[in-house]
PDB file of N, CA and C in Angstrom:
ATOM      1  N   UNK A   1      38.333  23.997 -27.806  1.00  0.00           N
ATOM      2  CA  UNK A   1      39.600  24.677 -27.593  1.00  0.00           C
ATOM      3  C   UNK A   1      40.660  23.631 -27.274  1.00  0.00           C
ATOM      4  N   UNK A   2      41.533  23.602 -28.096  1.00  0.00           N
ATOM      5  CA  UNK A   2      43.426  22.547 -27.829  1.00  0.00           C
ATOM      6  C   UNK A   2      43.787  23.403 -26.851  1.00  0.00           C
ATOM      7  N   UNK A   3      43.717  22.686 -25.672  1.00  0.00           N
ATOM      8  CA  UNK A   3      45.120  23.050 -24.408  1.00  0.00           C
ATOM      9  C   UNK A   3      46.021  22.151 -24.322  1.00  0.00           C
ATOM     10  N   UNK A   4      47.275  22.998 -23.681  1.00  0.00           N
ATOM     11  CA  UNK A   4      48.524  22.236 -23.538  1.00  0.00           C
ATOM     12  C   UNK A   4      48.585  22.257 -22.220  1.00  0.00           C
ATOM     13  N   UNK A   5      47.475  21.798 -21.129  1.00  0.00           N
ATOM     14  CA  UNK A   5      47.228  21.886 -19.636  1.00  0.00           C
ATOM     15  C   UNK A   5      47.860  20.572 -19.272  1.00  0.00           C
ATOM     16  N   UNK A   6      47.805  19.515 -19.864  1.00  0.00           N
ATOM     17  CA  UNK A   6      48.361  17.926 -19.526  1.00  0.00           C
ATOM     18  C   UNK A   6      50.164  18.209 -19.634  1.00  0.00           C
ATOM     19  N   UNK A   7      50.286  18.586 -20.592  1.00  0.00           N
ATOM     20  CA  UNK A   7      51.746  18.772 -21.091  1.00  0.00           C
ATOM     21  C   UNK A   7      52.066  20.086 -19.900  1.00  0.00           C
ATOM     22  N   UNK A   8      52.100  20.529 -19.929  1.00  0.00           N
ATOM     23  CA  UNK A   8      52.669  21.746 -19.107  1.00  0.00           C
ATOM     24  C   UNK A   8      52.432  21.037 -17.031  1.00  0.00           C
ATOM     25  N   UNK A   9      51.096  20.422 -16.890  1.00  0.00           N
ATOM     26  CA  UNK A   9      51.220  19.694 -15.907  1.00  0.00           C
ATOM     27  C   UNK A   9      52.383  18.893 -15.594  1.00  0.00           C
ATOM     28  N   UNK A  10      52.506  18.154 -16.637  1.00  0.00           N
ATOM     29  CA  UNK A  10      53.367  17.126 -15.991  1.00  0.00           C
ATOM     30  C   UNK A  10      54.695  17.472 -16.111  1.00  0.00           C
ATOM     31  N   UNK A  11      54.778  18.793 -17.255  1.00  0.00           N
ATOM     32  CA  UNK A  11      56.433  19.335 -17.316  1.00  0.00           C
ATOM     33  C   UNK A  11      56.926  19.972 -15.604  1.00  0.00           C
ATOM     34  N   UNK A  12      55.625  20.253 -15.204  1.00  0.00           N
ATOM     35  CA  UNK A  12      55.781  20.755 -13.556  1.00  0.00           C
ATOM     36  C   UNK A  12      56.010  19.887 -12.769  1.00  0.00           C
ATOM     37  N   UNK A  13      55.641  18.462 -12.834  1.00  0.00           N
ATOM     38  CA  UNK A  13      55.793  17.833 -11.915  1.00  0.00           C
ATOM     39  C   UNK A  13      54.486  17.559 -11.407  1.00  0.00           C
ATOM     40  N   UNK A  14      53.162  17.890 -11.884  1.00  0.00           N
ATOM     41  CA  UNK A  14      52.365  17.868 -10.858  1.00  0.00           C
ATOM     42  C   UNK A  14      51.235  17.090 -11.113  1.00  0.00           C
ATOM     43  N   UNK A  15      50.613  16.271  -9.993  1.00  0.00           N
ATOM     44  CA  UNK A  15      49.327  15.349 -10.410  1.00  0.00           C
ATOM     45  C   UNK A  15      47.820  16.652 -10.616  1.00  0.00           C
ATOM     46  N   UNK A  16      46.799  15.731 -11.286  1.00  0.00           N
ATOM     47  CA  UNK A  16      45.443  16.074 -11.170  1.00  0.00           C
ATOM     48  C   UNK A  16      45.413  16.913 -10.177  1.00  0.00           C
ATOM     49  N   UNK A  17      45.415  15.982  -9.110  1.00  0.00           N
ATOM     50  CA  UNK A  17      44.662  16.713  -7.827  1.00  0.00           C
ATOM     51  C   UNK A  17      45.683  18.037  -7.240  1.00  0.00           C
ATOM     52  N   UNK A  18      47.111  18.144  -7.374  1.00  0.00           N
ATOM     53  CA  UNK A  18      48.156  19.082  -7.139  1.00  0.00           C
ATOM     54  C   UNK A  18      46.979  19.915  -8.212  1.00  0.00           C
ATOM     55  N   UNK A  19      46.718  19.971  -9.291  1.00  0.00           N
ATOM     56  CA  UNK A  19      46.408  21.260  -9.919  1.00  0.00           C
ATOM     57  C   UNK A  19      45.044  21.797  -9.287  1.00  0.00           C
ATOM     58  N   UNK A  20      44.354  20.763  -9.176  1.00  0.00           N
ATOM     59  CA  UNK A  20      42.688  20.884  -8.404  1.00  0.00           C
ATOM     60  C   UNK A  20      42.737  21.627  -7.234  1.00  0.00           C
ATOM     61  N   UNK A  21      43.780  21.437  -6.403  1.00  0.00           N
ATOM     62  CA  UNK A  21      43.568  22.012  -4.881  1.00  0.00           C
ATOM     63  C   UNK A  21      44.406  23.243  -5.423  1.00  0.00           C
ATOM     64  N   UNK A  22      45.052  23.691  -6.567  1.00  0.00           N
ATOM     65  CA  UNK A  22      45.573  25.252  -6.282  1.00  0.00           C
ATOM     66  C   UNK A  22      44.867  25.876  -7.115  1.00  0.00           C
ATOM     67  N   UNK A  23      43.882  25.383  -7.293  1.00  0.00           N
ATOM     68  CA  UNK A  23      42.514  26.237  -8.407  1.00  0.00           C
ATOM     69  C   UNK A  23      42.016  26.841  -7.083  1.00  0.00           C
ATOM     70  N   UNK A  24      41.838  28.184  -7.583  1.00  0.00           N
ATOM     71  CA  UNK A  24      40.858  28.940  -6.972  1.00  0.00           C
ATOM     72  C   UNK A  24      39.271  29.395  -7.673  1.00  0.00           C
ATOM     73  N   UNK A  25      38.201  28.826  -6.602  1.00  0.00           N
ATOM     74  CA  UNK A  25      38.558  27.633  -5.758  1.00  0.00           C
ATOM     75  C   UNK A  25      38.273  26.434  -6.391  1.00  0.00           C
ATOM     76  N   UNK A  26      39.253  25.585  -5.181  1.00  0.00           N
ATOM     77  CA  UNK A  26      39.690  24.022  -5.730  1.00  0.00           C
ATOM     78  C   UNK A  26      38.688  23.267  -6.218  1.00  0.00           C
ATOM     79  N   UNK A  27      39.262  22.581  -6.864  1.00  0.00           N
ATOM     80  CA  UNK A  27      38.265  21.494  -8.018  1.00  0.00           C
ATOM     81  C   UNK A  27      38.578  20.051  -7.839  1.00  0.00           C
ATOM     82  N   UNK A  28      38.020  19.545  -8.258  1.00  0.00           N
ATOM     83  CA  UNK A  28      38.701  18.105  -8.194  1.00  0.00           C
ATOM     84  C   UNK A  28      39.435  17.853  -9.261  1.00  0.00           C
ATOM     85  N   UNK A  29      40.500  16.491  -8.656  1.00  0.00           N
ATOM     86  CA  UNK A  29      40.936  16.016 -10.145  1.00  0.00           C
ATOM     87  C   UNK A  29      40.185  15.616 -10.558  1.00  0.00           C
ATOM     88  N   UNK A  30      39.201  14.743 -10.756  1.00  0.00           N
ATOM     89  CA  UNK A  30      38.508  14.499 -12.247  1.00  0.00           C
ATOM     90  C   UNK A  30      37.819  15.561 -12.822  1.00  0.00           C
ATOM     91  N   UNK A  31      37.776  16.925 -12.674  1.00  0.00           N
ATOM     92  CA  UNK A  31      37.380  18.050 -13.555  1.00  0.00           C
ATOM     93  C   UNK A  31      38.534  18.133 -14.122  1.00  0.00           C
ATOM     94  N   UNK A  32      39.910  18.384 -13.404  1.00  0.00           N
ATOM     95  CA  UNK A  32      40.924  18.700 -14.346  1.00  0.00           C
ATOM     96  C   UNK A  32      41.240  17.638 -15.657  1.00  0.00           C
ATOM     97  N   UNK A  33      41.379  16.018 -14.579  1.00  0.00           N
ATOM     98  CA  UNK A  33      41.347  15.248 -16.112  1.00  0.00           C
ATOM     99  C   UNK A  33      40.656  15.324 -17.587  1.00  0.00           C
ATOM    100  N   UNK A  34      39.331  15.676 -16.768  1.00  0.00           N
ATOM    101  CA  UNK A  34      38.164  15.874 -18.270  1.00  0.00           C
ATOM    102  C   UNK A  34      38.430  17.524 -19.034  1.00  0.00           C
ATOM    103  N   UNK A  35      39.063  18.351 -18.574  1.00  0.00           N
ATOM    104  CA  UNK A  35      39.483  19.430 -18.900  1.00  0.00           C
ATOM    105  C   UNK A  35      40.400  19.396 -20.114  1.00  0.00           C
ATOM    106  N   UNK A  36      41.558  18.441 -19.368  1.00  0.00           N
ATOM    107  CA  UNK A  36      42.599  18.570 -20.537  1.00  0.00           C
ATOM    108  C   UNK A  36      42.481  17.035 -21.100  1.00  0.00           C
ATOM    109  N   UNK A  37      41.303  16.034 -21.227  1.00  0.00           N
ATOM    110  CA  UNK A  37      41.184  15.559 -22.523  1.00  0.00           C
ATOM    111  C   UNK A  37      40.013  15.881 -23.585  1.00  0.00           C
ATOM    112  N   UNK A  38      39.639  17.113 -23.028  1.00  0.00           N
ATOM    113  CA  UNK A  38      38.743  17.420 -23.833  1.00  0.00           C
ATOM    114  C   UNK A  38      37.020  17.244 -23.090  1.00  0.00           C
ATOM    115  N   UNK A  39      37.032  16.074 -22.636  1.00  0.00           N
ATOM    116  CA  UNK A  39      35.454  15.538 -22.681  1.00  0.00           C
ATOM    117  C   UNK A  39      34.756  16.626 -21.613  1.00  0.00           C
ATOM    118  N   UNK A  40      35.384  17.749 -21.750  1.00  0.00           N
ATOM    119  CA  UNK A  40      34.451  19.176 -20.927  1.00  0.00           C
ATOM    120  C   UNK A  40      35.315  20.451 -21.409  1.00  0.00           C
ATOM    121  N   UNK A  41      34.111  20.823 -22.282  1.00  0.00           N
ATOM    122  CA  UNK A  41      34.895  22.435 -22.823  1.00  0.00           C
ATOM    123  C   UNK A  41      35.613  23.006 -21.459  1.00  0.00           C
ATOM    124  N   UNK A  42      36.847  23.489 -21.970  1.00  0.00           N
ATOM    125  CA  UNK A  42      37.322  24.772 -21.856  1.00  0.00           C
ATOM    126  C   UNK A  42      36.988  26.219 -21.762  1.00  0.00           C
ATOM    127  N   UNK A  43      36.882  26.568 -20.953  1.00  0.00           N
ATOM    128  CA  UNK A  43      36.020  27.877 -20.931  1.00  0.00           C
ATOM    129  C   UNK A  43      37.128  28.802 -21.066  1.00  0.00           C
ATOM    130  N   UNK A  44      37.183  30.098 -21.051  1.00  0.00           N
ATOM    131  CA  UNK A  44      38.452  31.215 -20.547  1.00  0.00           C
ATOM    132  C   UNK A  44      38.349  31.227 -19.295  1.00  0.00           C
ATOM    133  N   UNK A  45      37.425  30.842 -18.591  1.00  0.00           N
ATOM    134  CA  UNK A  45      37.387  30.699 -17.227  1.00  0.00           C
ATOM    135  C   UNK A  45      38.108  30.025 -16.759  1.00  0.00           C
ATOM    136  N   UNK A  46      37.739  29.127 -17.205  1.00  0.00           N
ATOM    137  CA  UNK A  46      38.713  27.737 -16.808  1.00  0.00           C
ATOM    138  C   UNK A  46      40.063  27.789 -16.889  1.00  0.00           C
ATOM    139  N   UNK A  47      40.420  27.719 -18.354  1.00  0.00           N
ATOM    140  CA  UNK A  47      42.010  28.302 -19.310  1.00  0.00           C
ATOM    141  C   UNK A  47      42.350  29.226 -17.837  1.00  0.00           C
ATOM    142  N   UNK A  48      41.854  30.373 -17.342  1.00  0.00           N
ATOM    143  CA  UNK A  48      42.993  31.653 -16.824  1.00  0.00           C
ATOM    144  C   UNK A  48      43.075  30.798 -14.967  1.00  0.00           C
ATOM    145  N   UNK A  49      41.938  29.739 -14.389  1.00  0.00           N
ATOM    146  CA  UNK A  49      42.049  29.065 -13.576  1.00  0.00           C
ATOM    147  C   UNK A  49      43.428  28.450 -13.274  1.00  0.00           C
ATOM    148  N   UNK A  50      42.724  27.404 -14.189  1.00  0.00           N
ATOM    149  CA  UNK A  50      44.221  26.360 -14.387  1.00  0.00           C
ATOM    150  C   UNK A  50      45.609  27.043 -14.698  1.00  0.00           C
ATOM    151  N   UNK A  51      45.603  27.922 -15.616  1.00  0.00           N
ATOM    152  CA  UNK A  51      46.821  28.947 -15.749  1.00  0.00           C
ATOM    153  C   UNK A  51      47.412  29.257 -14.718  1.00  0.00           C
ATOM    154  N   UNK A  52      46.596  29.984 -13.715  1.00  0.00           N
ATOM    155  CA  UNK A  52      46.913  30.906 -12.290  1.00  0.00           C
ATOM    156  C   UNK A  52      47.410  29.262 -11.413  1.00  0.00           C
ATOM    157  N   UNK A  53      46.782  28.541 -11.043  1.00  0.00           N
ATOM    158  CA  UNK A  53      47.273  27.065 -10.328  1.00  0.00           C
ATOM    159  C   UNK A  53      48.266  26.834 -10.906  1.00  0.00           C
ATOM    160  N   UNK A  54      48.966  26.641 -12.541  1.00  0.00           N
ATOM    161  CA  UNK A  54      49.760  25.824 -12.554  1.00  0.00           C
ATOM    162  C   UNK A  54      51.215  27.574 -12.781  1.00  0.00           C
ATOM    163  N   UNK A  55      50.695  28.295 -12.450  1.00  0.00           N
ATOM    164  CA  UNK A  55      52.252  29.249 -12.282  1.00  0.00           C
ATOM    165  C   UNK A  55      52.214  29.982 -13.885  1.00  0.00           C
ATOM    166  N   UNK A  56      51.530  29.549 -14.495  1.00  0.00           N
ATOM    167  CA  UNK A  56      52.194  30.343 -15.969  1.00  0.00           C
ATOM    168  C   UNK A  56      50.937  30.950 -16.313  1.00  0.00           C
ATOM    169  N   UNK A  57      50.956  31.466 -17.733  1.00  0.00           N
ATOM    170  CA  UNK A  57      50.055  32.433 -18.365  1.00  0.00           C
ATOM    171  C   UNK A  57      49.209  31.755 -19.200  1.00  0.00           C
ATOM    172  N   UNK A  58      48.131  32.357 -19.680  1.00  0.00           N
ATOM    173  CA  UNK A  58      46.984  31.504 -20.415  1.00  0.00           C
ATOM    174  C   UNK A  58      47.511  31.334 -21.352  1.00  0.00           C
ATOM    175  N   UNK A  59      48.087  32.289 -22.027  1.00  0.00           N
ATOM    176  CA  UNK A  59      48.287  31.549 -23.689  1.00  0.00           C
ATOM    177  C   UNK A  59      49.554  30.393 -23.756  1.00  0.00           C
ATOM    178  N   UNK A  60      50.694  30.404 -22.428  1.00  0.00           N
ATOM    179  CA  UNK A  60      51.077  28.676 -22.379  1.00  0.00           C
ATOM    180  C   UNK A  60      50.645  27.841 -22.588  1.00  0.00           C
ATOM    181  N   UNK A  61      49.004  27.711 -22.095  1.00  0.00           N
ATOM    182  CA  UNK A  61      48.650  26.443 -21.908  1.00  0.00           C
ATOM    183  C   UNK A  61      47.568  26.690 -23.105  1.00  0.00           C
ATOM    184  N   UNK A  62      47.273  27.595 -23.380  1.00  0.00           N
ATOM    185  CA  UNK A  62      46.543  27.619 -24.730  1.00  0.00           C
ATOM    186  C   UNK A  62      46.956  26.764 -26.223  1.00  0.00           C
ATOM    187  N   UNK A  63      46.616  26.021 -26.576  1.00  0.00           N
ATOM    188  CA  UNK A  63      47.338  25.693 -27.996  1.00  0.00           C
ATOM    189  C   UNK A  63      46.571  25.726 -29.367  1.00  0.00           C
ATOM    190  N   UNK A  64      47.474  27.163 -29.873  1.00  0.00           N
ATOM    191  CA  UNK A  64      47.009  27.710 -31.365  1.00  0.00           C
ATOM    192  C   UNK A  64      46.768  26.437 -32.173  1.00  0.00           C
ATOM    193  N   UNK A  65      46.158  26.559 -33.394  1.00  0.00           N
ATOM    194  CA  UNK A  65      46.133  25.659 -34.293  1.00  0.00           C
ATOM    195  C   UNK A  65      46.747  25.894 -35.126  1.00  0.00           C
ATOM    196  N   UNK A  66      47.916  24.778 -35.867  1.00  0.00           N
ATOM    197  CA  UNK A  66      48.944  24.757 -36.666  1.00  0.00           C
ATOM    198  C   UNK A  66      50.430  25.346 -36.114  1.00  0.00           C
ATOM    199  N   UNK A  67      50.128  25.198 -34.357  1.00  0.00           N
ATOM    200  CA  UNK A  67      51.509  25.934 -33.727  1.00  0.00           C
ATOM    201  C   UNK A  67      51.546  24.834 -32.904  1.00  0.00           C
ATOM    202  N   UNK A  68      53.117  24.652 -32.273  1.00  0.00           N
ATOM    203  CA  UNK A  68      53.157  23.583 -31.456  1.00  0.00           C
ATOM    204  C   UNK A  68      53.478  24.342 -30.386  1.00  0.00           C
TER     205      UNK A  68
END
């Protein structure tokens, strides 16, 4: 699954660990890093996690294929 979790992070302002500690419950940053480069699937679990921490909706940070 393409997320736009890195991009939408940093459009917030916010580090790894800012997203890790408002996961319910908190994660570390290096789950989030490996999240949004890939090297650990994406679950919908995850996707509606990180969603709810970073303020917006899943399909923000979701990224369709052939959509930017």
């Amino acid at each position: 699954m393409i997320t736009r979790i890195r991009e939408v992070r940093k459009a917030k302002g916010l580090t790894l660990d800012d997203v890790g500690q408002r996961c319910s419950p908190p994660t570390t940053a290096q789950t989030i890093g490996r999240l949004e480069t890939g090297t650990r699937t994406v679950s919908v679990g995850w996707l509606n996690r990180i969603a709810s921490a970073l303020g917006v909706t899943r399909q923000a940070v979701h990224k369709k294929y052939g959509r930017r």
